[in-house]
PDB file of N, CA and C in Angstrom:
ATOM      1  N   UNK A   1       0.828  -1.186   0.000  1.00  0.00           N
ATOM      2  CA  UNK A   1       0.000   0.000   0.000  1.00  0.00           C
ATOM      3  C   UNK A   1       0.869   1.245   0.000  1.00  0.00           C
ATOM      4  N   UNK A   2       2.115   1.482   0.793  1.00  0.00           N
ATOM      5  CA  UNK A   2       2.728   2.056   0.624  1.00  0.00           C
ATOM      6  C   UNK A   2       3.354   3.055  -0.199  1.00  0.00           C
ATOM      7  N   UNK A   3       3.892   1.803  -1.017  1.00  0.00           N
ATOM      8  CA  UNK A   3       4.549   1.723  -2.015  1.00  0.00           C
ATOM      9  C   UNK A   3       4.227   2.047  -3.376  1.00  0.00           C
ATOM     10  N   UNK A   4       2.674   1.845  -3.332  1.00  0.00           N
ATOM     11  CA  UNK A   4       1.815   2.395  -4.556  1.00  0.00           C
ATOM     12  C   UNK A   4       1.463   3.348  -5.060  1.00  0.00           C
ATOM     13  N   UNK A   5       1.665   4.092  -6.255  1.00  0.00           N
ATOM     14  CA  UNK A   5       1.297   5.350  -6.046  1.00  0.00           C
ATOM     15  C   UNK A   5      -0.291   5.861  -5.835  1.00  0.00           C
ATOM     16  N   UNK A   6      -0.396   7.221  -5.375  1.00  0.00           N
ATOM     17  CA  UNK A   6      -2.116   7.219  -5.134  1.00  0.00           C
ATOM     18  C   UNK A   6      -2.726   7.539  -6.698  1.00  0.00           C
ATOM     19  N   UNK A   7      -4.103   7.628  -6.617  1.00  0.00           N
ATOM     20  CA  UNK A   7      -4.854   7.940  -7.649  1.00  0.00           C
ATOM     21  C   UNK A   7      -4.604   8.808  -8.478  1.00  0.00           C
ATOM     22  N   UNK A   8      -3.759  10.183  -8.268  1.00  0.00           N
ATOM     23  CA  UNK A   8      -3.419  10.798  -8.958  1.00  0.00           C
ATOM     24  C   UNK A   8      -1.757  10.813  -9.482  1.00  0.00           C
ATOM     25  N   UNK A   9      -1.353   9.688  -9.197  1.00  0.00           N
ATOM     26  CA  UNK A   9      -0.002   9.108  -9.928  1.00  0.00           C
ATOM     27  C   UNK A   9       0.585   9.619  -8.932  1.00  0.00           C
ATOM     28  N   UNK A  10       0.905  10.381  -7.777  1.00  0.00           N
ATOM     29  CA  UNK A  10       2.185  10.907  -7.012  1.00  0.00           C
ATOM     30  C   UNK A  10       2.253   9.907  -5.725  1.00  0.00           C
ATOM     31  N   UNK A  11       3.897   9.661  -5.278  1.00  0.00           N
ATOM     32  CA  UNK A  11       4.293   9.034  -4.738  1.00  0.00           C
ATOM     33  C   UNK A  11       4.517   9.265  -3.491  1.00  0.00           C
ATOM     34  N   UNK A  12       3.504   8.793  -2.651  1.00  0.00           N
ATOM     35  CA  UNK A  12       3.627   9.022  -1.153  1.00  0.00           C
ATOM     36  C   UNK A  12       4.856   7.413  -0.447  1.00  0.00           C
ATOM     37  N   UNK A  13       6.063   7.442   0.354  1.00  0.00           N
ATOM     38  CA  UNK A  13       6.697   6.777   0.817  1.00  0.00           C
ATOM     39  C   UNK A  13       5.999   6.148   1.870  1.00  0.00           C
ATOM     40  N   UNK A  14       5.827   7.052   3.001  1.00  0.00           N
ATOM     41  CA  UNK A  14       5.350   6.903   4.314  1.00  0.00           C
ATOM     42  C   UNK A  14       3.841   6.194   4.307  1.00  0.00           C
ATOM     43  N   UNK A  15       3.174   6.182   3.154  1.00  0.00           N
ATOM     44  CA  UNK A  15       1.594   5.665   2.932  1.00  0.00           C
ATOM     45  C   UNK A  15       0.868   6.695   3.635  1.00  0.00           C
ATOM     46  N   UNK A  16       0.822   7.756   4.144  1.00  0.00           N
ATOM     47  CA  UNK A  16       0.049   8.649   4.860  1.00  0.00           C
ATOM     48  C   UNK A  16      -1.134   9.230   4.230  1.00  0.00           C
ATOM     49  N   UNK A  17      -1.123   9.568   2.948  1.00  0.00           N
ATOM     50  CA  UNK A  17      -1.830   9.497   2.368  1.00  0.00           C
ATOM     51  C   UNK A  17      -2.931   8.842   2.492  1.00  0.00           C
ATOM     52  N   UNK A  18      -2.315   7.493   1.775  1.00  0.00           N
ATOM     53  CA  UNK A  18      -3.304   6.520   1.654  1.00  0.00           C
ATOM     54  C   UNK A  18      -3.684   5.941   2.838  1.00  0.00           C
ATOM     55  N   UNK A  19      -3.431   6.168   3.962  1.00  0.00           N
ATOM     56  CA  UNK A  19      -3.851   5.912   5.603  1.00  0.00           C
ATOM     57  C   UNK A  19      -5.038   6.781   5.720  1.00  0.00           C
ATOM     58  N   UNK A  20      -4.945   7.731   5.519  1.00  0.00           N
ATOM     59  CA  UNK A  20      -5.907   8.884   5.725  1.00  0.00           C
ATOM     60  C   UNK A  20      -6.388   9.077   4.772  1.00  0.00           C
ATOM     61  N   UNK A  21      -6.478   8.794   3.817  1.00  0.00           N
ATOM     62  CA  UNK A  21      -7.847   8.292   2.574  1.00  0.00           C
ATOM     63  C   UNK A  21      -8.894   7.341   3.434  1.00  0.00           C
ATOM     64  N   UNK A  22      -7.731   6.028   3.584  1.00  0.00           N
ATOM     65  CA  UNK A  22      -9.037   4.940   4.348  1.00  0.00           C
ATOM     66  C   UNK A  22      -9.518   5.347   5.856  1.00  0.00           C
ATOM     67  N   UNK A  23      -9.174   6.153   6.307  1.00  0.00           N
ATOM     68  CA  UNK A  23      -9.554   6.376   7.276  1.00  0.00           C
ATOM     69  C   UNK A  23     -10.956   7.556   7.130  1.00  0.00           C
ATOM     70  N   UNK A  24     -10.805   8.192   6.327  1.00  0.00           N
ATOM     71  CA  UNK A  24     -12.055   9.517   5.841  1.00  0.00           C
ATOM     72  C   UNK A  24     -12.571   8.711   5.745  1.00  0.00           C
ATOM     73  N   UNK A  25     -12.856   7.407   4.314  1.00  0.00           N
ATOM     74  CA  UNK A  25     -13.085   6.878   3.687  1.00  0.00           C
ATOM     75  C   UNK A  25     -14.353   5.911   4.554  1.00  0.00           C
ATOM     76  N   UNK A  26     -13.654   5.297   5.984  1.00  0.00           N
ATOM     77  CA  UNK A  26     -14.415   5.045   6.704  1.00  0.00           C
ATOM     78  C   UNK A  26     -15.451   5.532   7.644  1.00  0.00           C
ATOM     79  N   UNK A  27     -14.830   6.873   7.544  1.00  0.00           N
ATOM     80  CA  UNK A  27     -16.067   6.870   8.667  1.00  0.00           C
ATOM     81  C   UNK A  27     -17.264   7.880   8.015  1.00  0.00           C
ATOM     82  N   UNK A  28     -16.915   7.466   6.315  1.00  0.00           N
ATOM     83  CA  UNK A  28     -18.699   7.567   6.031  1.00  0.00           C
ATOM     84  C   UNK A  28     -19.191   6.888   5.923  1.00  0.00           C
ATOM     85  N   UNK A  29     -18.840   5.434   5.796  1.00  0.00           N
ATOM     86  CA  UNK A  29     -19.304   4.001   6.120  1.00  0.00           C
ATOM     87  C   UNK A  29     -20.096   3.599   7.323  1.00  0.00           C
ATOM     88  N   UNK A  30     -20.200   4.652   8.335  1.00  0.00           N
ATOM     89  CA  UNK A  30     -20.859   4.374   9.506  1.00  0.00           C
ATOM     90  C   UNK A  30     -22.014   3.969   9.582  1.00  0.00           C
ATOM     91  N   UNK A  31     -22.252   2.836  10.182  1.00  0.00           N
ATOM     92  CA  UNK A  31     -24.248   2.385  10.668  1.00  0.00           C
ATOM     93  C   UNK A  31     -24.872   3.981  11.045  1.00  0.00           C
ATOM     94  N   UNK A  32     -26.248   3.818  10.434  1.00  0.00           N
ATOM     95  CA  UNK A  32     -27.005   4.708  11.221  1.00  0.00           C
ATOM     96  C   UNK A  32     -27.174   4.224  12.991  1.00  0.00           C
ATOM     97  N   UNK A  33     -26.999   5.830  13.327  1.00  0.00           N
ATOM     98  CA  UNK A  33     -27.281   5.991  14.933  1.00  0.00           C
ATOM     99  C   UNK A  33     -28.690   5.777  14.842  1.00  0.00           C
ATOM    100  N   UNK A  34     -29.052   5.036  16.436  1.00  0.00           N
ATOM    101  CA  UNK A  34     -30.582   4.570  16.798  1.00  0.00           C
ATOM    102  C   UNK A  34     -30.862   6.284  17.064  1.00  0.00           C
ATOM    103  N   UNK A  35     -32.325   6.317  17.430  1.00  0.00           N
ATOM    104  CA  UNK A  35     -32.869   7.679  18.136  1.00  0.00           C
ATOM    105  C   UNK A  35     -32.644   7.834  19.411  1.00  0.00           C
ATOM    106  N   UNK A  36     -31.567   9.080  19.323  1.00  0.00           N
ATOM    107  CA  UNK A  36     -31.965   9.610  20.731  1.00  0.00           C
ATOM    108  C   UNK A  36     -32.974   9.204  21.687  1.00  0.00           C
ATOM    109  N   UNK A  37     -32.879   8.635  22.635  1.00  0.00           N
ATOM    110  CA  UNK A  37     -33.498   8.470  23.718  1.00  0.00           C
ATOM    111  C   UNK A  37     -32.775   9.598  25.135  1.00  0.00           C
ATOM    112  N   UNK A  38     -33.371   9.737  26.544  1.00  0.00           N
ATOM    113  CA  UNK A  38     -33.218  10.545  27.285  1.00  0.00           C
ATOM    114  C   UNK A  38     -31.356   9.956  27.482  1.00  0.00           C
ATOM    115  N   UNK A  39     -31.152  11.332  27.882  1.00  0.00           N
ATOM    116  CA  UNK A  39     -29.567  10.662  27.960  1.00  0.00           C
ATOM    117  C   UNK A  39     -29.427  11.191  29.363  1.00  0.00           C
ATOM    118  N   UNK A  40     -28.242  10.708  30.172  1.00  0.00           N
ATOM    119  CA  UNK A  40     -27.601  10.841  31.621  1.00  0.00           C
ATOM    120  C   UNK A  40     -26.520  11.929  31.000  1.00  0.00           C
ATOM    121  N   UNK A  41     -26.510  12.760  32.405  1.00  0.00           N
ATOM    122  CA  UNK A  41     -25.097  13.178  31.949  1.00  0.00           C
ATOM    123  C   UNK A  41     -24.102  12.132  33.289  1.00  0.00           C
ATOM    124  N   UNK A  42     -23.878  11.103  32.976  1.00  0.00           N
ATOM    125  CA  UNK A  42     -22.801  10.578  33.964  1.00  0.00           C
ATOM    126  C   UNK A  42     -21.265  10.915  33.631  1.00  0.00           C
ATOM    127  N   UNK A  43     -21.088  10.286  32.606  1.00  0.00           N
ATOM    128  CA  UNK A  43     -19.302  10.496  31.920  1.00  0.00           C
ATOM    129  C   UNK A  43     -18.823  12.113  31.955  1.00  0.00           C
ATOM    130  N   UNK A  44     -19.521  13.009  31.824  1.00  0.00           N
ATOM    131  CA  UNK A  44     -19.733  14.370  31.295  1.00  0.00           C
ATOM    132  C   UNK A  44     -19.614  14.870  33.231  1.00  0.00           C
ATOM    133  N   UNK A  45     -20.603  14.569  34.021  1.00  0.00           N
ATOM    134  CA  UNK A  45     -20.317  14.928  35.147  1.00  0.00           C
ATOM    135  C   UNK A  45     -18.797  14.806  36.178  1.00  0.00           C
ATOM    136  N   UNK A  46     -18.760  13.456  35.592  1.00  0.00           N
ATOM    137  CA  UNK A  46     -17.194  12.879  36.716  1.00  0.00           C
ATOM    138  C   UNK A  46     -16.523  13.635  36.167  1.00  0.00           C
ATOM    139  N   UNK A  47     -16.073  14.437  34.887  1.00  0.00           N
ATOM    140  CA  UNK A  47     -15.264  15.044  34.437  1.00  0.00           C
ATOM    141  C   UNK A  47     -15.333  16.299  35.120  1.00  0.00           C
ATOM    142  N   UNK A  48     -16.697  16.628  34.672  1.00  0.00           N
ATOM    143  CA  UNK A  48     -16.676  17.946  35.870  1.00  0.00           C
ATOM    144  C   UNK A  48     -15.995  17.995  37.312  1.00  0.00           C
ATOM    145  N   UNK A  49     -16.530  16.897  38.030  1.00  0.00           N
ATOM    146  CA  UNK A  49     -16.144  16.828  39.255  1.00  0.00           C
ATOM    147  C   UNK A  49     -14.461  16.523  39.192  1.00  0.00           C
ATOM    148  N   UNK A  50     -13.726  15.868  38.018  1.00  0.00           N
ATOM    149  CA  UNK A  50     -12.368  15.304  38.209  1.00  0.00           C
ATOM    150  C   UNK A  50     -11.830  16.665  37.936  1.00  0.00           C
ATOM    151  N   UNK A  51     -12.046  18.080  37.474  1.00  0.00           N
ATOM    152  CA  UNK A  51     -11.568  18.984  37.257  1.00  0.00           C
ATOM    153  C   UNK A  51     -11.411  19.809  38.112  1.00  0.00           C
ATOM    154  N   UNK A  52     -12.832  19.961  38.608  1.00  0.00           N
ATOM    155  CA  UNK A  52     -12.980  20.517  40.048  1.00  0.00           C
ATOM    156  C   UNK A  52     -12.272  20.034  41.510  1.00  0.00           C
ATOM    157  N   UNK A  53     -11.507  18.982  41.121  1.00  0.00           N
ATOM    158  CA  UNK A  53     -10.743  18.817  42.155  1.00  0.00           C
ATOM    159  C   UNK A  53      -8.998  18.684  42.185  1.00  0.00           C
ATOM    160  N   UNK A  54      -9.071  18.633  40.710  1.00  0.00           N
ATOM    161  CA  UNK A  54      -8.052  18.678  40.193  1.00  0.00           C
ATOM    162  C   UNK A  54      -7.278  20.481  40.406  1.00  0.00           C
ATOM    163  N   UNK A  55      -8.003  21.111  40.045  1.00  0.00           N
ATOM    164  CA  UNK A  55      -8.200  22.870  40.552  1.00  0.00           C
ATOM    165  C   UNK A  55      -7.522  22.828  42.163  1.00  0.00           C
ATOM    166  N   UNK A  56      -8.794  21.931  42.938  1.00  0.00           N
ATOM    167  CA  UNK A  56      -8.855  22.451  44.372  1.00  0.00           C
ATOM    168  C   UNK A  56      -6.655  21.987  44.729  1.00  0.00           C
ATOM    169  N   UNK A  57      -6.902  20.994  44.323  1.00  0.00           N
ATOM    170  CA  UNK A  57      -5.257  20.114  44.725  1.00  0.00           C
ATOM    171  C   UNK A  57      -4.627  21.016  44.282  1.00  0.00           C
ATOM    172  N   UNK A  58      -4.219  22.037  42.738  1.00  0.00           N
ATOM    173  CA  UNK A  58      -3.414  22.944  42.747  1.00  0.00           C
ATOM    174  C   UNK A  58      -3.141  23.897  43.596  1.00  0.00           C
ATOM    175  N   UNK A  59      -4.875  24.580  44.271  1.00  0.00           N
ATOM    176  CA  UNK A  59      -4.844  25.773  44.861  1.00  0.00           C
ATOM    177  C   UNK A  59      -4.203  25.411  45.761  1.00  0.00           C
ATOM    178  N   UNK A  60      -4.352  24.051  46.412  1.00  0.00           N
ATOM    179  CA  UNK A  60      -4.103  23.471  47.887  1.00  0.00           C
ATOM    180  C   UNK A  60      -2.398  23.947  47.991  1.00  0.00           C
ATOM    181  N   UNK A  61      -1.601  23.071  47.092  1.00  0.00           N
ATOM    182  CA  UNK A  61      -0.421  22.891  46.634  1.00  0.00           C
ATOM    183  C   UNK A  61      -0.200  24.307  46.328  1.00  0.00           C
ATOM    184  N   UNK A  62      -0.416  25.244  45.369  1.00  0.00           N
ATOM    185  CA  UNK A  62       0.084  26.494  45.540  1.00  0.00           C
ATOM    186  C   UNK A  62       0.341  27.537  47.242  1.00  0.00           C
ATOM    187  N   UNK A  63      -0.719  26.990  47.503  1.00  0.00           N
ATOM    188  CA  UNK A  63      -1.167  27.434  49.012  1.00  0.00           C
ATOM    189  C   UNK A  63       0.353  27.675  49.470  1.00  0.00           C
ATOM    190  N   UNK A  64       0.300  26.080  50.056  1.00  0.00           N
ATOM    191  CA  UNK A  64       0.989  25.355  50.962  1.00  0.00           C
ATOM    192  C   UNK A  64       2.692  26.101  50.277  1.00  0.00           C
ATOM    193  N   UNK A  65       2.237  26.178  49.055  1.00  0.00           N
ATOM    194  CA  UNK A  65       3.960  26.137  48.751  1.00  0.00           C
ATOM    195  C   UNK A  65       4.583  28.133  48.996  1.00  0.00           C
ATOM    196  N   UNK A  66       3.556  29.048  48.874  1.00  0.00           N
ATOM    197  CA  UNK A  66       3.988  30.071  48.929  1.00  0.00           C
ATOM    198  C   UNK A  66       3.488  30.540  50.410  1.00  0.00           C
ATOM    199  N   UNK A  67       3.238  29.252  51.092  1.00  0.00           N
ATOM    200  CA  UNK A  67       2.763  29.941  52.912  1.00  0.00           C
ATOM    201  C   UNK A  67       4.114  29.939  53.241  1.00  0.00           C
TER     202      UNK A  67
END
């Protein structure tokens, strides 16, 4: 695959190209999504909360370090 040239005759080494052809390539191939049904925010929340504490531990740590 590499080694081949692409569709318009020029010679990619690395295949990058042609990596990222099949890769576009795929993901219009995608199944249709079912319907929306009610959604959670769970994944979306812990993040919130992992940030919000992630914050507090800096302030903590800044604190501590310029007391």
């Amino acid at each position: 695959m590499a080694n081949n040239p692409g569709p318009e005759g020029n010679y990619d080494p690395a295949g990058s190209t042609q990596m990222f052809r099949a890769f576009v390539d795929e993901g219009t191939q995608q199944q249709p999504q079912p319907a929306a049904g009610p959604t959670s925010s769970g994944p979306r929340f812990g993040v919130i909360i992992g940030v919000i504490v992630a914050v507090a531990v800096v302030a903590a740590v800044a604190w501590l370090a310029l007391a």
